[in-house]
C-alpha atoms as a PDB file:
ATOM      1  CA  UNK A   1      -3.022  29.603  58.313  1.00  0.00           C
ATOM      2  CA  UNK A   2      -5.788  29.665  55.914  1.00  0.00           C
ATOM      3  CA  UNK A   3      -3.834  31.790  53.597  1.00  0.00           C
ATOM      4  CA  UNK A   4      -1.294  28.774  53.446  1.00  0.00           C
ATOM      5  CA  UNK A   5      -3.542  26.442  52.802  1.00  0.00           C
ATOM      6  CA  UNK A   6      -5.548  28.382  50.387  1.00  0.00           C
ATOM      7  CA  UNK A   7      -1.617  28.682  48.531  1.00  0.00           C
ATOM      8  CA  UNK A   8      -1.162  25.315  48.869  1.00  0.00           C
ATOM      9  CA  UNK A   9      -4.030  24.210  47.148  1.00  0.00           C
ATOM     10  CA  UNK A  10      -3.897  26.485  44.285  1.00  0.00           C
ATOM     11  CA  UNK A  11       0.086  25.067  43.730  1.00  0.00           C
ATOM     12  CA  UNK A  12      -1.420  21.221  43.777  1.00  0.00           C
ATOM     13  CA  UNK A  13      -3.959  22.518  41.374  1.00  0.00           C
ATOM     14  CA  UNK A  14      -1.164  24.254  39.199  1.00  0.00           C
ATOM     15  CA  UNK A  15       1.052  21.631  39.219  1.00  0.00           C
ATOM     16  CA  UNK A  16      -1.832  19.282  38.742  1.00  0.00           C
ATOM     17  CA  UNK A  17      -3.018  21.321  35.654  1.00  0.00           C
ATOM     18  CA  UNK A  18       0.375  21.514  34.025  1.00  0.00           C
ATOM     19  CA  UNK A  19       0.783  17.491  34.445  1.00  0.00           C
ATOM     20  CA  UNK A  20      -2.985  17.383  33.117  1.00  0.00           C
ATOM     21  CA  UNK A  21      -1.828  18.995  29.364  1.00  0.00           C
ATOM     22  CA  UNK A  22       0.881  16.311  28.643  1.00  0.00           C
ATOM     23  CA  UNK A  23       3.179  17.247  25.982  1.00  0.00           C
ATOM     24  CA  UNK A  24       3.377  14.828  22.601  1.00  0.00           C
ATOM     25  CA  UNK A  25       6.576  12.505  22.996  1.00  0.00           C
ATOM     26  CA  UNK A  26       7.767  11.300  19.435  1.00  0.00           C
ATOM     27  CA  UNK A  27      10.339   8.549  19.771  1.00  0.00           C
ATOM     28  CA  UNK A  28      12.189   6.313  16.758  1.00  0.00           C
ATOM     29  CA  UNK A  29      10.605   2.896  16.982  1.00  0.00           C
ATOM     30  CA  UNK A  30      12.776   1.141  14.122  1.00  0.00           C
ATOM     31  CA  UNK A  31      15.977   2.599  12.963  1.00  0.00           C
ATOM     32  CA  UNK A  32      18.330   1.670   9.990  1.00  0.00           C
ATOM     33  CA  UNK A  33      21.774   2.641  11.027  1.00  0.00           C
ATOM     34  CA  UNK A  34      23.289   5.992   9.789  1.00  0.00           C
ATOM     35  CA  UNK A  35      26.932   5.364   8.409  1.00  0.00           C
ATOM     36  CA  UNK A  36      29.608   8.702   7.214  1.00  0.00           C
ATOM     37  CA  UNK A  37      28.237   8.461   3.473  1.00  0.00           C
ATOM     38  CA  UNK A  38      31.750   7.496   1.819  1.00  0.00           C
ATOM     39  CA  UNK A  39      31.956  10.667  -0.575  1.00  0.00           C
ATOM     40  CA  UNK A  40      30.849  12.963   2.085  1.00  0.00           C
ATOM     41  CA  UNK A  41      33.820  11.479   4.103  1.00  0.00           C
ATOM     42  CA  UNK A  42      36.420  11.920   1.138  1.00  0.00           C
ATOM     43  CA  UNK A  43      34.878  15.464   0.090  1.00  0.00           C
ATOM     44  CA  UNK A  44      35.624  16.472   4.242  1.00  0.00           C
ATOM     45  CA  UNK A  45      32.165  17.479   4.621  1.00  0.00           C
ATOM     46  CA  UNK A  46      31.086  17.964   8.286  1.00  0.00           C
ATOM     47  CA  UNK A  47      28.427  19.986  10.161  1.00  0.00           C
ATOM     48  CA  UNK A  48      24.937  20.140  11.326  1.00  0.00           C
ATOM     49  CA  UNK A  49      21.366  19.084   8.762  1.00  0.00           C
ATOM     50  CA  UNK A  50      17.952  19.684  10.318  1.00  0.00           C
ATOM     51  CA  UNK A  51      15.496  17.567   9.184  1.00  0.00           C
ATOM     52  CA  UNK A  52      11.491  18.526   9.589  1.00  0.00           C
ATOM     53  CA  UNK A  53       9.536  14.732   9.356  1.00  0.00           C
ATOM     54  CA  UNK A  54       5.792  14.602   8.951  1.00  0.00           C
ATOM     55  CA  UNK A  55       5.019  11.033  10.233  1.00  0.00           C
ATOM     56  CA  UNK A  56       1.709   9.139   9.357  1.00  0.00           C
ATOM     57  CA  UNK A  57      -0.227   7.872  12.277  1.00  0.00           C
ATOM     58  CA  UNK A  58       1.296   4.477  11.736  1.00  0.00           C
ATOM     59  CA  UNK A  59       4.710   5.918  12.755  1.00  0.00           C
ATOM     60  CA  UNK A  60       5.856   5.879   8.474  1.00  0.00           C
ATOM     61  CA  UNK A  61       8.211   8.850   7.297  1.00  0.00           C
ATOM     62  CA  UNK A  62       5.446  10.515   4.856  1.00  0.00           C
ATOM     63  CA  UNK A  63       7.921  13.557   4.186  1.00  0.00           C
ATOM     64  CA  UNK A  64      11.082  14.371   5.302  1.00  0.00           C
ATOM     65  CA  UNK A  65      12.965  17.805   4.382  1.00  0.00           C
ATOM     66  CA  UNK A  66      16.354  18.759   5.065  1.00  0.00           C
ATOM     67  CA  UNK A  67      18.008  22.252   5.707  1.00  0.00           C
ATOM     68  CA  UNK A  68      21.206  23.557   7.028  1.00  0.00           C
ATOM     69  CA  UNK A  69      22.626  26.765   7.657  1.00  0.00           C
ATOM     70  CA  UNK A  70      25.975  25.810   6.843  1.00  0.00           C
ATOM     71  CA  UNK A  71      27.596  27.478   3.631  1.00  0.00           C
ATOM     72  CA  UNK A  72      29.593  24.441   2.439  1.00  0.00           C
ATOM     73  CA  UNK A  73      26.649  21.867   2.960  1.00  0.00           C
ATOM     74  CA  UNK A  74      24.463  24.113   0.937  1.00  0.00           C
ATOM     75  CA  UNK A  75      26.618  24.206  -1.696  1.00  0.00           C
ATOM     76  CA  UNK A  76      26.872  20.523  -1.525  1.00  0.00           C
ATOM     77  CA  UNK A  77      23.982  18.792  -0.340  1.00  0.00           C
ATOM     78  CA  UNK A  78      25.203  15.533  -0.667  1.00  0.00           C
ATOM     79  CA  UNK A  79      24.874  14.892   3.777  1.00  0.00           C
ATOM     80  CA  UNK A  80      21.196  16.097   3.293  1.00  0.00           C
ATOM     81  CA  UNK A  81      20.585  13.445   0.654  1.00  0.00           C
ATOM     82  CA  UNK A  82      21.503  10.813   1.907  1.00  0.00           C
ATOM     83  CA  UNK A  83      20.200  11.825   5.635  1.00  0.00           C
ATOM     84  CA  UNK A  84      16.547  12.050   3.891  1.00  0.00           C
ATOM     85  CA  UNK A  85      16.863   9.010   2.420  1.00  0.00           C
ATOM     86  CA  UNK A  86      17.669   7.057   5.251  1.00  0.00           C
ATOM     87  CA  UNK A  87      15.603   8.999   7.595  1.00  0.00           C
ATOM     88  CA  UNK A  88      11.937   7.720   5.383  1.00  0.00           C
ATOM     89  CA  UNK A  89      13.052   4.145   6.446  1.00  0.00           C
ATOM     90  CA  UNK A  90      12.794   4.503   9.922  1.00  0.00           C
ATOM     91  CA  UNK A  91       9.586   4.470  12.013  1.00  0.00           C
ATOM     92  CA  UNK A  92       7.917   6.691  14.849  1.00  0.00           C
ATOM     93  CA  UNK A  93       5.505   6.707  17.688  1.00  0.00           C
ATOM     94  CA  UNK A  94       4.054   9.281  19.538  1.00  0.00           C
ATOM     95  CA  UNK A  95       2.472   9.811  22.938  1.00  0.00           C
ATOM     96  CA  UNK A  96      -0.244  12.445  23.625  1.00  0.00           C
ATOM     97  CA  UNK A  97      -0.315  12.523  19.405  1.00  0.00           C
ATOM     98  CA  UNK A  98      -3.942  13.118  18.485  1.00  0.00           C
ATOM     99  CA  UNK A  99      -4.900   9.630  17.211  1.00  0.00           C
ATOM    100  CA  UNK A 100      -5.281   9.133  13.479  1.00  0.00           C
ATOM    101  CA  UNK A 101      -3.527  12.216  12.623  1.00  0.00           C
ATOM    102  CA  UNK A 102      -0.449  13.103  10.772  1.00  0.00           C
ATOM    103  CA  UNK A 103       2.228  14.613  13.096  1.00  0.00           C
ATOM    104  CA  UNK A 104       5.420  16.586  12.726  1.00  0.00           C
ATOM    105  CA  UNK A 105       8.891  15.964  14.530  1.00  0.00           C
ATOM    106  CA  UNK A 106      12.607  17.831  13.865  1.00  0.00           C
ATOM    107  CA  UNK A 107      15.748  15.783  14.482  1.00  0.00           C
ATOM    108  CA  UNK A 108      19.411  17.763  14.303  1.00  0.00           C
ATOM    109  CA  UNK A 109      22.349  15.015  12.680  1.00  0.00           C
ATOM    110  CA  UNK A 110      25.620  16.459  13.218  1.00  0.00           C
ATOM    111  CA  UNK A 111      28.591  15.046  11.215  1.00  0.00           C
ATOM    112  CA  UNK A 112      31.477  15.005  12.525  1.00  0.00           C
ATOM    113  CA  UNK A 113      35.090  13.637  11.174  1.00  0.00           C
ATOM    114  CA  UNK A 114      37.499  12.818  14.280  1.00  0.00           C
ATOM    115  CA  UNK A 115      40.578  11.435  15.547  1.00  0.00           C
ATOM    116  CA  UNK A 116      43.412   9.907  12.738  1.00  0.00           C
ATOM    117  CA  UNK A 117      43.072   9.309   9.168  1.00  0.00           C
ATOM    118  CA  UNK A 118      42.423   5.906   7.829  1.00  0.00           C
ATOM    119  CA  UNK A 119      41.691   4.476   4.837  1.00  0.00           C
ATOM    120  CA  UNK A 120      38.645   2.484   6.441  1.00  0.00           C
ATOM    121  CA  UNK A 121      35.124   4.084   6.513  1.00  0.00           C
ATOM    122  CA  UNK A 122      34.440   3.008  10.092  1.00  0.00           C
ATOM    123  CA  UNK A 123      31.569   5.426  11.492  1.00  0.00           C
ATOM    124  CA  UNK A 124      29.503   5.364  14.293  1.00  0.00           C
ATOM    125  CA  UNK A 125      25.953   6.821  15.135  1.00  0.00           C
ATOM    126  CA  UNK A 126      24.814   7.814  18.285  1.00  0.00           C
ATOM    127  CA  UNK A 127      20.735   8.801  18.994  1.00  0.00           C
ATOM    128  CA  UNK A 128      20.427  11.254  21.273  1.00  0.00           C
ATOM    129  CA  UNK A 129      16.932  10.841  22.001  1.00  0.00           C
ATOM    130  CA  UNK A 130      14.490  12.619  21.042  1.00  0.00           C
ATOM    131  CA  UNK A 131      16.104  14.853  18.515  1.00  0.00           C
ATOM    132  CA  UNK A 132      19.168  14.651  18.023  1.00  0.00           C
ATOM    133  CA  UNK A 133      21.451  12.217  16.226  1.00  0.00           C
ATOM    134  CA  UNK A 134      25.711  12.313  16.055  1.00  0.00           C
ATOM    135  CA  UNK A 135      27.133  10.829  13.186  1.00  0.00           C
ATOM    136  CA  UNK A 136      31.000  10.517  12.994  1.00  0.00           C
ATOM    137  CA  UNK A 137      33.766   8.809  11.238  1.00  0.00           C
ATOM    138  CA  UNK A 138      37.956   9.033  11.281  1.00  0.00           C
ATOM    139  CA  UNK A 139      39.176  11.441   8.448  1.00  0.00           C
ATOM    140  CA  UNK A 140      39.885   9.674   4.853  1.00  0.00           C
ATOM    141  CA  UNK A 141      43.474   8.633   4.778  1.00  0.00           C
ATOM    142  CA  UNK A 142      45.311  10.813   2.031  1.00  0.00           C
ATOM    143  CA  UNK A 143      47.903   9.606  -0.056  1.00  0.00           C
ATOM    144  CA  UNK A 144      49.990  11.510  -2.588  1.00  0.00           C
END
């Protein structure tokens, strides 16, 4: 019996202890919405950016850098561009962040072109909170 009580204890004070060291939560407080960049769209570029932020305590974009491990989109960076540069005008906040301190978040944008071709850049953005955003758009009508 005392055994099992001794256990139980020692879980409470585990689980306790692990709910004690809470992890830092960054979430997007202000967002400007992501469209398919129309030249990406027309070039056919798709796949995956990564995108390290440093974030000022104020929750401002201080640096932003994009990489990908895709071939094509390293070639052509045109998708990490334009991510960067609408990724510094959106804002952060963090919980458990140490206060007055610079901190560091990584958010994945996949690009995606789906469904029929049209001649209309109609794209949608979806957050997938916290680090992940889906960009997509229909394939670029051709006409020859």
């Amino acid at each position: 019996m005392f055994t099992r009580f001794t256990l139980s204890l020692a879980l409470m004070g585990l689980t306790a202890h692990a709910f004690s060291q809470d992890k830092a939560v960054v979430t997007a407080k202000h967002l400007e919405p992501i469209g398919y960049p129309a030249l990406a769209r027309q070039a056919r570029l798709q796949g995956s950016i990564s995108i390290h932020l440093k974030i000022s305590p104020s929750g401002r974009v201080v640096d932003a850098e994009a990489n990908t491990a895709d071939a094509l989109l390293k070639e052509h960076p045109l998708l990490q561009k334009e991510t960067v540069k609408v990724i510094r005008k959106w804002t952060f906040s963090c919980a458990n962040c140490p206060p007055n301190a610079n901190y560091e978040h990584a958010l994945t944008f996949v690009y995606r072109l789906e469904g029929q071709e049209t001649p209309q850049n109609i794209s949608h953005f979806t957050m997938d909170s916290p680090d992940r955003v889906t960009v997509t758009a229909n394939p670029p009508q051709v006409n020859w």
